[in-house]
N, C-alpha and C. Protein backbone atom coordinates (compact mmCIF):
# COMPACT_ATOMS: atom_id res chain seq x y z
N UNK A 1 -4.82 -5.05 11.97
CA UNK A 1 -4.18 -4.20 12.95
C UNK A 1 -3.91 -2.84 12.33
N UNK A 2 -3.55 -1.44 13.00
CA UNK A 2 -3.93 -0.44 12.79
C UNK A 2 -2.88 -0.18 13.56
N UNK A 3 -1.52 0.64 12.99
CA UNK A 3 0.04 1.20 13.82
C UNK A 3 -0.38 2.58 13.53
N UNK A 4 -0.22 2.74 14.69
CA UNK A 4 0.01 4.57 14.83
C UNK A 4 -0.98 4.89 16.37
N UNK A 5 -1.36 4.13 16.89
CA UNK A 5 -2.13 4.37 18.28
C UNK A 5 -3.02 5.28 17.50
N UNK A 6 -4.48 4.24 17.25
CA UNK A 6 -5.47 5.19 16.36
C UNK A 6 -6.66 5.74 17.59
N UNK A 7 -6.85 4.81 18.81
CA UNK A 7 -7.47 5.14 20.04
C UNK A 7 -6.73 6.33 21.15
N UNK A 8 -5.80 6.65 20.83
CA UNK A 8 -4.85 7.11 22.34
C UNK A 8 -4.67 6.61 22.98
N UNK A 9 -4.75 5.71 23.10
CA UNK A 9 -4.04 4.65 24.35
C UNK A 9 -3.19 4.25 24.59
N UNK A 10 -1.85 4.69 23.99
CA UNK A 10 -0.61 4.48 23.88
C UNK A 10 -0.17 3.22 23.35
N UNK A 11 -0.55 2.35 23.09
CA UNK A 11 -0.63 1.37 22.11
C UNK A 11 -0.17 1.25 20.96
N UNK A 12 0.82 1.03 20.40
CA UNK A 12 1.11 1.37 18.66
C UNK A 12 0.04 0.19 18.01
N UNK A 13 -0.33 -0.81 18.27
CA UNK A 13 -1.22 -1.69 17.29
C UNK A 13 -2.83 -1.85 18.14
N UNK A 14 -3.53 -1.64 17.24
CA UNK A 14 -4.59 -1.49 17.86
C UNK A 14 -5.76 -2.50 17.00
N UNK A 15 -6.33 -3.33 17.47
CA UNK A 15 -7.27 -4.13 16.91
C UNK A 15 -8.53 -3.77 16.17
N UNK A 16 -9.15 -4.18 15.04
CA UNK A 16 -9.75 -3.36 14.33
C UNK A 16 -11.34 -4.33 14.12
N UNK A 17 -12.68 -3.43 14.35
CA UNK A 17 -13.73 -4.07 14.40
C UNK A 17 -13.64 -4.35 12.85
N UNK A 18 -14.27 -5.31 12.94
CA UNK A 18 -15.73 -5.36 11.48
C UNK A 18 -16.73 -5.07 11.79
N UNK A 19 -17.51 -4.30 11.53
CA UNK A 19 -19.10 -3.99 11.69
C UNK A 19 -20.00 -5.02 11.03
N UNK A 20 -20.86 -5.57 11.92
CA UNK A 20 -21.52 -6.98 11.33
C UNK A 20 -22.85 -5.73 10.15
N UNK A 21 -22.84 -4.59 10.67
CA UNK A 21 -24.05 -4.01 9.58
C UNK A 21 -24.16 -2.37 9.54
N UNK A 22 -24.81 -2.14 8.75
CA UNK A 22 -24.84 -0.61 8.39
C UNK A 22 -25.27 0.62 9.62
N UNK A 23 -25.81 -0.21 10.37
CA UNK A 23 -26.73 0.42 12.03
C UNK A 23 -25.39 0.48 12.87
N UNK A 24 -24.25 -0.43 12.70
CA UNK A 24 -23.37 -0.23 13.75
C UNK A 24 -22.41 0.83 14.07
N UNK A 25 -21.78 1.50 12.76
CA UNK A 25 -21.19 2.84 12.62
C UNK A 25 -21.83 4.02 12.04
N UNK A 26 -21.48 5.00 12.41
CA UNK A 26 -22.29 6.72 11.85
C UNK A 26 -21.44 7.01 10.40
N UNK A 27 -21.48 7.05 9.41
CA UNK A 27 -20.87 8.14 8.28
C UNK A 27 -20.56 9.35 8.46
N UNK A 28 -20.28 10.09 7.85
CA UNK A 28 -20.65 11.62 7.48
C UNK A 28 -21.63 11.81 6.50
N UNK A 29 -21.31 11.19 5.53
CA UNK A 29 -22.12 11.09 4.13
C UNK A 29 -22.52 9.33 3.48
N UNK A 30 -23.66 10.10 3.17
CA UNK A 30 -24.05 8.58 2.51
C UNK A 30 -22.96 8.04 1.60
N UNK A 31 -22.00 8.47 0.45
CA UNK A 31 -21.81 8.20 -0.45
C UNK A 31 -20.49 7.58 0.75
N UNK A 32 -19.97 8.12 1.94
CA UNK A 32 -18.72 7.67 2.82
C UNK A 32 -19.36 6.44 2.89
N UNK A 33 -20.18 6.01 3.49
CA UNK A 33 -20.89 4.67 4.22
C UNK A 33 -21.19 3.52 3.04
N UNK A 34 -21.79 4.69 1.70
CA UNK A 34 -21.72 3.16 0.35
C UNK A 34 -20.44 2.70 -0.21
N UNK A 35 -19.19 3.67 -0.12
CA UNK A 35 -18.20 3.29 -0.28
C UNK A 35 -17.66 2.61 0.19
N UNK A 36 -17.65 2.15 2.16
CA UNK A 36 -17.28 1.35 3.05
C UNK A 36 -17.64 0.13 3.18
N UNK A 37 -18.94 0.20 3.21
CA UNK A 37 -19.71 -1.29 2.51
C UNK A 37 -19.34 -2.11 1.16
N UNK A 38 -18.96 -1.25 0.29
CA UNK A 38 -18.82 -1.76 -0.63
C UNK A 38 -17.35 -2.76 -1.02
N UNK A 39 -16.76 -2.23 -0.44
CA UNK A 39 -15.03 -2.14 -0.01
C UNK A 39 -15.33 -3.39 1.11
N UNK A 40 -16.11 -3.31 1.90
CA UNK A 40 -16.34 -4.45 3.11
C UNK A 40 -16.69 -5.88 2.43
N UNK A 41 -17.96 -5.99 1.66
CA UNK A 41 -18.22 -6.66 0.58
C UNK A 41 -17.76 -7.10 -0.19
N UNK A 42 -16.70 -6.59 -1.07
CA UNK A 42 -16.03 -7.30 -1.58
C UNK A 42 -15.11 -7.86 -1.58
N UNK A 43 -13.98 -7.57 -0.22
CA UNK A 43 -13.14 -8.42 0.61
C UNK A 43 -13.07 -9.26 0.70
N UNK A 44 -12.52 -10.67 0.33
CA UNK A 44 -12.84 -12.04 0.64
C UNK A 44 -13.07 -11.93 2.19
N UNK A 45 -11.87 -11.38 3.41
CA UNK A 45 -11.76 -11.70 4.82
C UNK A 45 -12.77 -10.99 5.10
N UNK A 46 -13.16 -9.83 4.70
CA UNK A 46 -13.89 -8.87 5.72
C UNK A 46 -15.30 -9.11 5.91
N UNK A 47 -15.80 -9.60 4.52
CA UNK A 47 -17.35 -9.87 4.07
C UNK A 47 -17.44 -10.92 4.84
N UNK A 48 -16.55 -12.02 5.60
CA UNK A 48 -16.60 -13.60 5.90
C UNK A 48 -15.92 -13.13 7.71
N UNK A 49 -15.95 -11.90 8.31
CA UNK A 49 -15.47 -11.85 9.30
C UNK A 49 -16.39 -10.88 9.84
N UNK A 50 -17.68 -10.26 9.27
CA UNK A 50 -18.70 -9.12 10.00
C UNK A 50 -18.93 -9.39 11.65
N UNK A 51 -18.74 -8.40 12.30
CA UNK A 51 -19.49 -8.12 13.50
C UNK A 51 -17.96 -9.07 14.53
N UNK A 52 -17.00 -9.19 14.03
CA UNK A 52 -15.82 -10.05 14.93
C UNK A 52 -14.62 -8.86 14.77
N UNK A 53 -13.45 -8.88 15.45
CA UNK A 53 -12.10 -8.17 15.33
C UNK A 53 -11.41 -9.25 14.19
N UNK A 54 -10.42 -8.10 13.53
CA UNK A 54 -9.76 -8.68 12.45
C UNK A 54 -8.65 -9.53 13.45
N UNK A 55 -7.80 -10.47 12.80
CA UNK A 55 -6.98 -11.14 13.30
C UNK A 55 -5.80 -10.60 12.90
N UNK A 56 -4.74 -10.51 13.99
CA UNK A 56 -3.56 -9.87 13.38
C UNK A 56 -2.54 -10.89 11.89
N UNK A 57 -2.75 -9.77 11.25
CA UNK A 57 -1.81 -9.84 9.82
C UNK A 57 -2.78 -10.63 9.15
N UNK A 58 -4.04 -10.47 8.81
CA UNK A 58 -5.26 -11.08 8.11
C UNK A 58 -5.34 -10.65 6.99
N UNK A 59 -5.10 -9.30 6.95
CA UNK A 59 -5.26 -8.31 5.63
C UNK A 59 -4.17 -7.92 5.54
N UNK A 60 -3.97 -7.94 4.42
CA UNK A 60 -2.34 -6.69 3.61
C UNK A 60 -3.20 -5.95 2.28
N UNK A 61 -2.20 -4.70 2.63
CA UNK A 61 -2.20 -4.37 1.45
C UNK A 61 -1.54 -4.70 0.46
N UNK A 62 -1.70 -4.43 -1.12
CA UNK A 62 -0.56 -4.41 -2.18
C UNK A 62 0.39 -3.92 -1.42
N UNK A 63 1.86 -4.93 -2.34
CA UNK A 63 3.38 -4.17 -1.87
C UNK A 63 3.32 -3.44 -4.06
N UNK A 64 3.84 -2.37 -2.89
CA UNK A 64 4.56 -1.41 -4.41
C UNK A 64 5.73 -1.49 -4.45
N UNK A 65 6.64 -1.97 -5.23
CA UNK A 65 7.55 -1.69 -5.95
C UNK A 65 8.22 -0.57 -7.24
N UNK A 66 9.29 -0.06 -6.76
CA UNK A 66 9.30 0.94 -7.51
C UNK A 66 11.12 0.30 -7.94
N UNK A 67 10.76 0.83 -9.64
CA UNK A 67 12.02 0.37 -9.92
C UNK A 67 13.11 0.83 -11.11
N UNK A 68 13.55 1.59 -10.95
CA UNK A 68 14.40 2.74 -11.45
C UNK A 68 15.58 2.38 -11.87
N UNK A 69 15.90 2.86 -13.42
CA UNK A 69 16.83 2.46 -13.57
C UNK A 69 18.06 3.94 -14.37
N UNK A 70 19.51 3.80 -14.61
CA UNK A 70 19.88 4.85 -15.11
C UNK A 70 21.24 4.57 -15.67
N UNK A 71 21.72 4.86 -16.80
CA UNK A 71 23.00 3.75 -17.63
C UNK A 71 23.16 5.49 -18.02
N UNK A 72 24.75 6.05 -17.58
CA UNK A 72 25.24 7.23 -18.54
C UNK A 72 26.27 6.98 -18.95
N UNK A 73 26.80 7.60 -19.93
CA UNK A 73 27.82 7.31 -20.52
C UNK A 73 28.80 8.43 -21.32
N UNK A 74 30.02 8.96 -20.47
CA UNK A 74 30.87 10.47 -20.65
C UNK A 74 31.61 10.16 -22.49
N UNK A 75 31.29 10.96 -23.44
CA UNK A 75 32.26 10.77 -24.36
C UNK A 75 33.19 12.06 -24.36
N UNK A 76 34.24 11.85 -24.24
CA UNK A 76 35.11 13.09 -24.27
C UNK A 76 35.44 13.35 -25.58
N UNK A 77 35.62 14.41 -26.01
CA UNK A 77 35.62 15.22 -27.36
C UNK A 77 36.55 16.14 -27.19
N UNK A 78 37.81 16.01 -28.13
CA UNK A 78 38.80 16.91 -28.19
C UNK A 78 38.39 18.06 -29.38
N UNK A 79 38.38 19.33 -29.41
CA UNK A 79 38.36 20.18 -30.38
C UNK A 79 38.92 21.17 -30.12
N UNK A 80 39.95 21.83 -31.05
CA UNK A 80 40.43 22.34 -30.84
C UNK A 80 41.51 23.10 -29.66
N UNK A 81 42.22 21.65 -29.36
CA UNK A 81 42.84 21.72 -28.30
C UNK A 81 42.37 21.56 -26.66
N UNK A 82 41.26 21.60 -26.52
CA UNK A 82 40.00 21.75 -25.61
C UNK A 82 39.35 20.27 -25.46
N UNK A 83 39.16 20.28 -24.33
CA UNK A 83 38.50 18.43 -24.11
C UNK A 83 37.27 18.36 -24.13
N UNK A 84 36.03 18.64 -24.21
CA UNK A 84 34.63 18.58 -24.33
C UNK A 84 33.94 17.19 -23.66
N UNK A 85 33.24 17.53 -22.83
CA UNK A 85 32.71 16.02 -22.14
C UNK A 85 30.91 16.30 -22.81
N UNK A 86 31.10 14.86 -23.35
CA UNK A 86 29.16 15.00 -23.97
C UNK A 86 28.85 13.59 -23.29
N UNK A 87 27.82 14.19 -22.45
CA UNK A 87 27.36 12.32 -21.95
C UNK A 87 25.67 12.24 -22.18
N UNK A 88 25.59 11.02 -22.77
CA UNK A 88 24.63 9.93 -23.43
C UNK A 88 24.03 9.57 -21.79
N UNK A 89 22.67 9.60 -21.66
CA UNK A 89 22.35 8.93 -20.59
C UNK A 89 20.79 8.21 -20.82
N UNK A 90 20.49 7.18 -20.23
CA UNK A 90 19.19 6.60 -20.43
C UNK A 90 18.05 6.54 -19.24
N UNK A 91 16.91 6.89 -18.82
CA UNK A 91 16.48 6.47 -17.47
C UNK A 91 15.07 5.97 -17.74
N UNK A 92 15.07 4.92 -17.13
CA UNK A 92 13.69 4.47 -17.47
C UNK A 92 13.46 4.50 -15.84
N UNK A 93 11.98 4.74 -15.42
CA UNK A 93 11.52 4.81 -14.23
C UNK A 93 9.75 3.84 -14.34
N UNK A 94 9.73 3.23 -13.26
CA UNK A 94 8.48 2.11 -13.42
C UNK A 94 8.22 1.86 -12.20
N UNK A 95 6.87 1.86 -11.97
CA UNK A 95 6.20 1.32 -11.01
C UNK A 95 5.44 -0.47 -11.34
N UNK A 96 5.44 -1.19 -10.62
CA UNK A 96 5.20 -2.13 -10.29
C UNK A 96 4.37 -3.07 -9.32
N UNK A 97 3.28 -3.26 -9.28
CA UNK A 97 2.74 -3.10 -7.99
C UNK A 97 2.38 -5.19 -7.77
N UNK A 98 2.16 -6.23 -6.58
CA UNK A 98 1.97 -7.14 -6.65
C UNK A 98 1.62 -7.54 -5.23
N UNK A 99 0.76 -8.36 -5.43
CA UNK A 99 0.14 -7.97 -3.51
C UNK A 99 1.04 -9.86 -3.04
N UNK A 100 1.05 -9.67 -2.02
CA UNK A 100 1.61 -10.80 -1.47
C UNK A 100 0.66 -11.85 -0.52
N UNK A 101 1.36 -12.78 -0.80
CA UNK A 101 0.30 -14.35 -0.72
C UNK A 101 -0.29 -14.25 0.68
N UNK A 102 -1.57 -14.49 1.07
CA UNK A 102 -2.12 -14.64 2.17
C UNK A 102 -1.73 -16.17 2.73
N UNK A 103 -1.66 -16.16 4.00
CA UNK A 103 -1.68 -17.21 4.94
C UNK A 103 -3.15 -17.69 5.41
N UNK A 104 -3.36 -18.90 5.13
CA UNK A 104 -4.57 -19.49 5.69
C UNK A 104 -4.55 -19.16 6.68
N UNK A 105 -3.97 -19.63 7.85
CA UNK A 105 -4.17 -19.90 9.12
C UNK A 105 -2.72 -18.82 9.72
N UNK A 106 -2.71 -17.67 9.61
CA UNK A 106 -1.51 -16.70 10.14
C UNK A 106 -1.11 -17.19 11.48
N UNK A 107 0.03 -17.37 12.39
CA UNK A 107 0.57 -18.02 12.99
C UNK A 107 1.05 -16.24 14.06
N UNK A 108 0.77 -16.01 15.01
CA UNK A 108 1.21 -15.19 16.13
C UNK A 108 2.63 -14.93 17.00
């Protein structure tokens, strides 16, 4: 499925072909059309679903996770009568990425 009404039809989900072969859609460029095939091909669903509509929630993408972290820490410093704040801080920042389990038989 495809959100964003990709036909105009006012539709937010819109059903998405597989092309059973290379004759069925136009490119722009060859290298667009070997890339699409190739990407089609190596799909477990897509290569095993040519020339039919995908089934809703058949395909996912990877989920990204992003996961950030940040520990500071104020030391106050007296000198000379005067309070001085010095703070210690740590940040580690990480991406994470893990695709989520397919359903045999997805349920509607």
């Amino acid at each position: 499925m495809y959100v964003n009404d990709m036909n105009g039809d006012n539709y937010n989900y819109d059903a998405l072909y597989i092309p059973k072969n290379k004759d069925e859609i136009l490119f722009v460029s060859e290298g667009d059309r070997d890339r699409f095939w190739d990407y089609v091909e190596n799909d477990r669903y897509l290569s095993k679903h040519k020339g039919k509509y995908a089934e809703a929630y058949s395909v996912y993408s990877p989920w990204v996770h992003r996961v950030d972290l940040r520990y500071a820490h104020d030391f106050k410093i007296k000198i000379a009568g005067s309070t001085n704040t010095l703070q210690l801080n740590f940040t580690s920042q990480q991406i994470h990425e893990s695709k989520p389990q397919r359903r045999a038989n997805p349920q509607i």
